[in-house]
C-alpha atoms as a PDB file:
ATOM      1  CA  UNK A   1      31.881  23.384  21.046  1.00  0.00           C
ATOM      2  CA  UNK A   2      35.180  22.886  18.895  1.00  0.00           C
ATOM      3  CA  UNK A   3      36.125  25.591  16.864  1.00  0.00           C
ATOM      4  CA  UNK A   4      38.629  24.911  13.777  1.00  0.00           C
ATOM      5  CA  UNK A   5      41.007  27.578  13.344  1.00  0.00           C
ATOM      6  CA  UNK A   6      41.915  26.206   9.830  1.00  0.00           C
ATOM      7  CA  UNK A   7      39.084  28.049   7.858  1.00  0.00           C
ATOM      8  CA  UNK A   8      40.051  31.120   9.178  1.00  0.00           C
ATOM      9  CA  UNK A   9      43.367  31.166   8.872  1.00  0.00           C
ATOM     10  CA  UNK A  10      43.103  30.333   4.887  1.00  0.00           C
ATOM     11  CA  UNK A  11      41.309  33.317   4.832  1.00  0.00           C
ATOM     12  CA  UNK A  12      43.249  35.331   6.268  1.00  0.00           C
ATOM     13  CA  UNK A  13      45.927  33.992   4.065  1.00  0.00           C
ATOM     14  CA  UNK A  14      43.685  34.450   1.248  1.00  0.00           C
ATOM     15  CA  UNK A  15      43.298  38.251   1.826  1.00  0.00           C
ATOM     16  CA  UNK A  16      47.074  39.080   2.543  1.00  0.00           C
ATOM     17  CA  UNK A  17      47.566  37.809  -0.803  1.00  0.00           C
ATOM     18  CA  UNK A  18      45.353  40.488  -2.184  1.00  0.00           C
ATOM     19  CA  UNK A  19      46.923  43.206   0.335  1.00  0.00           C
ATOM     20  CA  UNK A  20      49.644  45.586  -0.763  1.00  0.00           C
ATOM     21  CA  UNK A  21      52.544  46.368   0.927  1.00  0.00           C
ATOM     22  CA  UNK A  22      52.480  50.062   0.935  1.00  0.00           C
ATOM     23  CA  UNK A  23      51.313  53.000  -1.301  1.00  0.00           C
ATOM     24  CA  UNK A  24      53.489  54.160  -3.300  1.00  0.00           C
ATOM     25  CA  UNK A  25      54.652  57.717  -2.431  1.00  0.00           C
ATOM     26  CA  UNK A  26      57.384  59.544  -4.508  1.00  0.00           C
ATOM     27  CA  UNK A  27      59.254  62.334  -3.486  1.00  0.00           C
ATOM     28  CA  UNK A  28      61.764  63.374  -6.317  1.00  0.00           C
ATOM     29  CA  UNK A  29      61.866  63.276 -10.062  1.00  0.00           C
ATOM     30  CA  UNK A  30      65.551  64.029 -11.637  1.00  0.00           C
ATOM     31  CA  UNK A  31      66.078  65.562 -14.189  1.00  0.00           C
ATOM     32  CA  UNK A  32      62.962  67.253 -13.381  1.00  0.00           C
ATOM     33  CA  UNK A  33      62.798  69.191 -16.756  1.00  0.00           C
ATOM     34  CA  UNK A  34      63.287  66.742 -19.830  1.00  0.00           C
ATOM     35  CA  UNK A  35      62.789  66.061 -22.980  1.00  0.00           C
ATOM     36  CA  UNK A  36      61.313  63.383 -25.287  1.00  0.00           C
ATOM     37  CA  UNK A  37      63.340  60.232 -25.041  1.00  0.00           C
ATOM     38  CA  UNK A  38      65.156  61.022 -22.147  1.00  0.00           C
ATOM     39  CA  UNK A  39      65.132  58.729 -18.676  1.00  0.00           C
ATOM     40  CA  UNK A  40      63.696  59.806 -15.375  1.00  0.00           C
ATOM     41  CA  UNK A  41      64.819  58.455 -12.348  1.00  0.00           C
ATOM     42  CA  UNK A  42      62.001  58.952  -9.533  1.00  0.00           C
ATOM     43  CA  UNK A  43      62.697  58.288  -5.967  1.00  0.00           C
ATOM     44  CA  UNK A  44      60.372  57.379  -3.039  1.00  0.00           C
ATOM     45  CA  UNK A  45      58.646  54.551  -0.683  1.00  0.00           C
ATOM     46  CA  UNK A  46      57.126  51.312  -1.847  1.00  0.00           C
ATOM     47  CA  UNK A  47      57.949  51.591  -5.837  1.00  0.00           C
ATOM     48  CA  UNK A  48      58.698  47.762  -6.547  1.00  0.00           C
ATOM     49  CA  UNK A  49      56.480  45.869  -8.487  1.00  0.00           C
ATOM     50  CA  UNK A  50      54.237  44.914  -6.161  1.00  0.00           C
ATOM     51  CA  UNK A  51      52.628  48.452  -5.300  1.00  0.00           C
ATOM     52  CA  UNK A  52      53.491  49.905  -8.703  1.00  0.00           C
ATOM     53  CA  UNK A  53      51.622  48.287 -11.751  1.00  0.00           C
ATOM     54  CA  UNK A  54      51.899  50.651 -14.347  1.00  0.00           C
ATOM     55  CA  UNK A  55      53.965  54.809 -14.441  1.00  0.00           C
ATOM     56  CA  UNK A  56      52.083  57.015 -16.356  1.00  0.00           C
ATOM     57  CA  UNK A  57      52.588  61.014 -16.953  1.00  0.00           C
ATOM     58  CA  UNK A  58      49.539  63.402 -16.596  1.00  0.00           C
ATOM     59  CA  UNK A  59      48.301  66.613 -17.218  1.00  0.00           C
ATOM     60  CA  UNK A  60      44.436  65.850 -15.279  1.00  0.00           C
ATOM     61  CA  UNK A  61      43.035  65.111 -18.807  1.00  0.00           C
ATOM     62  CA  UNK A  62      45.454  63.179 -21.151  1.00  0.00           C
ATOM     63  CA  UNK A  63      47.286  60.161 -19.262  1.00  0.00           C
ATOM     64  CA  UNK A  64      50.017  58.936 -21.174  1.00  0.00           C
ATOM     65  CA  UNK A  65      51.534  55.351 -20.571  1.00  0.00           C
ATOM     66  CA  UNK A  66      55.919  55.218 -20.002  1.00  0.00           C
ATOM     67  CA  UNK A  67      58.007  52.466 -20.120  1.00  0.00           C
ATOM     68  CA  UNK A  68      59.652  51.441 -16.922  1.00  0.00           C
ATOM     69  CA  UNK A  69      63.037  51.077 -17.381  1.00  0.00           C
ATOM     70  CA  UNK A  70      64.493  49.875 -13.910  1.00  0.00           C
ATOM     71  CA  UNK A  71      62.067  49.383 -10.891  1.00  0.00           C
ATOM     72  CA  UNK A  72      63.075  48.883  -7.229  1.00  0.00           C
ATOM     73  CA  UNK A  73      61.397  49.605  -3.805  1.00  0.00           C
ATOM     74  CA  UNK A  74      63.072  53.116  -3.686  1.00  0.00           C
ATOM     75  CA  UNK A  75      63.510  54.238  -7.262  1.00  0.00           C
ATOM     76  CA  UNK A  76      61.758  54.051 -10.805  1.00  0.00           C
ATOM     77  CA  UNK A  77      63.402  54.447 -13.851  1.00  0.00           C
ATOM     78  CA  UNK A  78      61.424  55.704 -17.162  1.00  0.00           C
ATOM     79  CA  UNK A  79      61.363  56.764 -20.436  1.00  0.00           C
ATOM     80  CA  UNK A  80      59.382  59.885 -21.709  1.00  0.00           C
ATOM     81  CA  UNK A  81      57.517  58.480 -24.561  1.00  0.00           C
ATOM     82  CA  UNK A  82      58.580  60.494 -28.230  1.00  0.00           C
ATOM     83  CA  UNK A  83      55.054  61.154 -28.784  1.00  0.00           C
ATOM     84  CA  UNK A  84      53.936  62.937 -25.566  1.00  0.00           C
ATOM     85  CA  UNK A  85      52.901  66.978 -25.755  1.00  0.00           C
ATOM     86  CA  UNK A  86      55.530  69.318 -23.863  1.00  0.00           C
ATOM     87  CA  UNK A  87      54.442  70.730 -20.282  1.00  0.00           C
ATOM     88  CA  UNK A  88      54.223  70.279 -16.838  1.00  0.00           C
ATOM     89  CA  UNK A  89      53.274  66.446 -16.325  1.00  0.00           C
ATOM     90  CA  UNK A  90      52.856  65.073 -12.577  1.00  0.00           C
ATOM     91  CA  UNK A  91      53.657  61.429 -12.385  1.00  0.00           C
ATOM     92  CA  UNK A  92      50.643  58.827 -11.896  1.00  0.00           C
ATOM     93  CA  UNK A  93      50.870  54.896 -10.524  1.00  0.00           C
ATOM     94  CA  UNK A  94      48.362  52.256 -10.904  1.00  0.00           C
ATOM     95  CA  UNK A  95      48.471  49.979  -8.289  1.00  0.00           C
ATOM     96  CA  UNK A  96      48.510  45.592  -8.958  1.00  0.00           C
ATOM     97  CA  UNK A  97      45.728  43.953  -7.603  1.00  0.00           C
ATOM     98  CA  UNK A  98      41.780  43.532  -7.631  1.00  0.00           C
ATOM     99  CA  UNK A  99      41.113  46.687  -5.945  1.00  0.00           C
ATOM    100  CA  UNK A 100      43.521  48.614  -8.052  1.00  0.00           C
ATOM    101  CA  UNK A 101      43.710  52.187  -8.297  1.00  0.00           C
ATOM    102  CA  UNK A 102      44.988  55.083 -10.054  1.00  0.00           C
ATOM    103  CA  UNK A 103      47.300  57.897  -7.966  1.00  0.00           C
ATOM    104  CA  UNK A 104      48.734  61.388  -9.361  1.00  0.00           C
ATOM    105  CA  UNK A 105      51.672  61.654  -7.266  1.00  0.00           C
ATOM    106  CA  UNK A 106      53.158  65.191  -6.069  1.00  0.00           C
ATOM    107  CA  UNK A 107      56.000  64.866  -8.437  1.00  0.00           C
ATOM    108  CA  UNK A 108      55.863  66.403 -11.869  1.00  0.00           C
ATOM    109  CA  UNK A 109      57.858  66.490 -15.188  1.00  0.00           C
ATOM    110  CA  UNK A 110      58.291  69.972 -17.358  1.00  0.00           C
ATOM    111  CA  UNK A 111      58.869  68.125 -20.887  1.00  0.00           C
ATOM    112  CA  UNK A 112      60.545  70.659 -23.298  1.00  0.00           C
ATOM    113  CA  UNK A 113      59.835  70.921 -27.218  1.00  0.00           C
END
């Protein structure tokens, strides 16, 4: 019996299309107290755009969208939105992809009035 390996290689290509590289872990966030307007530069593993979909800041209820500035493996760059309330935000990712999902990194913001 002849088995084609051509079926299951095109899967296999099929699902490390859909794979990610890495999750995205940050470690740092400077400055790490801000305020409206200003540009954060985070730092960590696996940032580019192909783990990292969408930054958003969070206080566990509200999650408030940024706009990425600058994005590389190692480092994000973002603004802090002009209509955000002042606290201490940690930093959330959405990952790219079909099984996407949301992570609240260890890193975390103090915005200042």
């Amino acid at each position: 019996m002849r088995i084609s390996l051509i079926p299951m290689l095109l899967m296999a290509a099929g699902l490390a299309a859909y794979a990610q590289e890495g999750m995205p872990r940050m470690y740092t966030a400077e400055p790490a107290t801000a305020q409206r307007g200003d540009v954060i530069t985070v730092t960590g593993d696996y940032l580019d755009v192909g783990c990292v979909a969408k930054v958003f800041l969070t206080d566990g209820t509200t999650d408030t969208a940024v706009e990425v500035t600058e994005q590389t493996k190692t480092t994000i760059k973002f603004k802090i939105p002009k209509k955000i309330a002042a606290g201490r935000l940690a930093v959330m990712v959405l990952t790219p992809g079909r099984d996407a999902k949301y992570i609240e990194e260890p890193v975390k913001v103090l915005i200042e009035e």
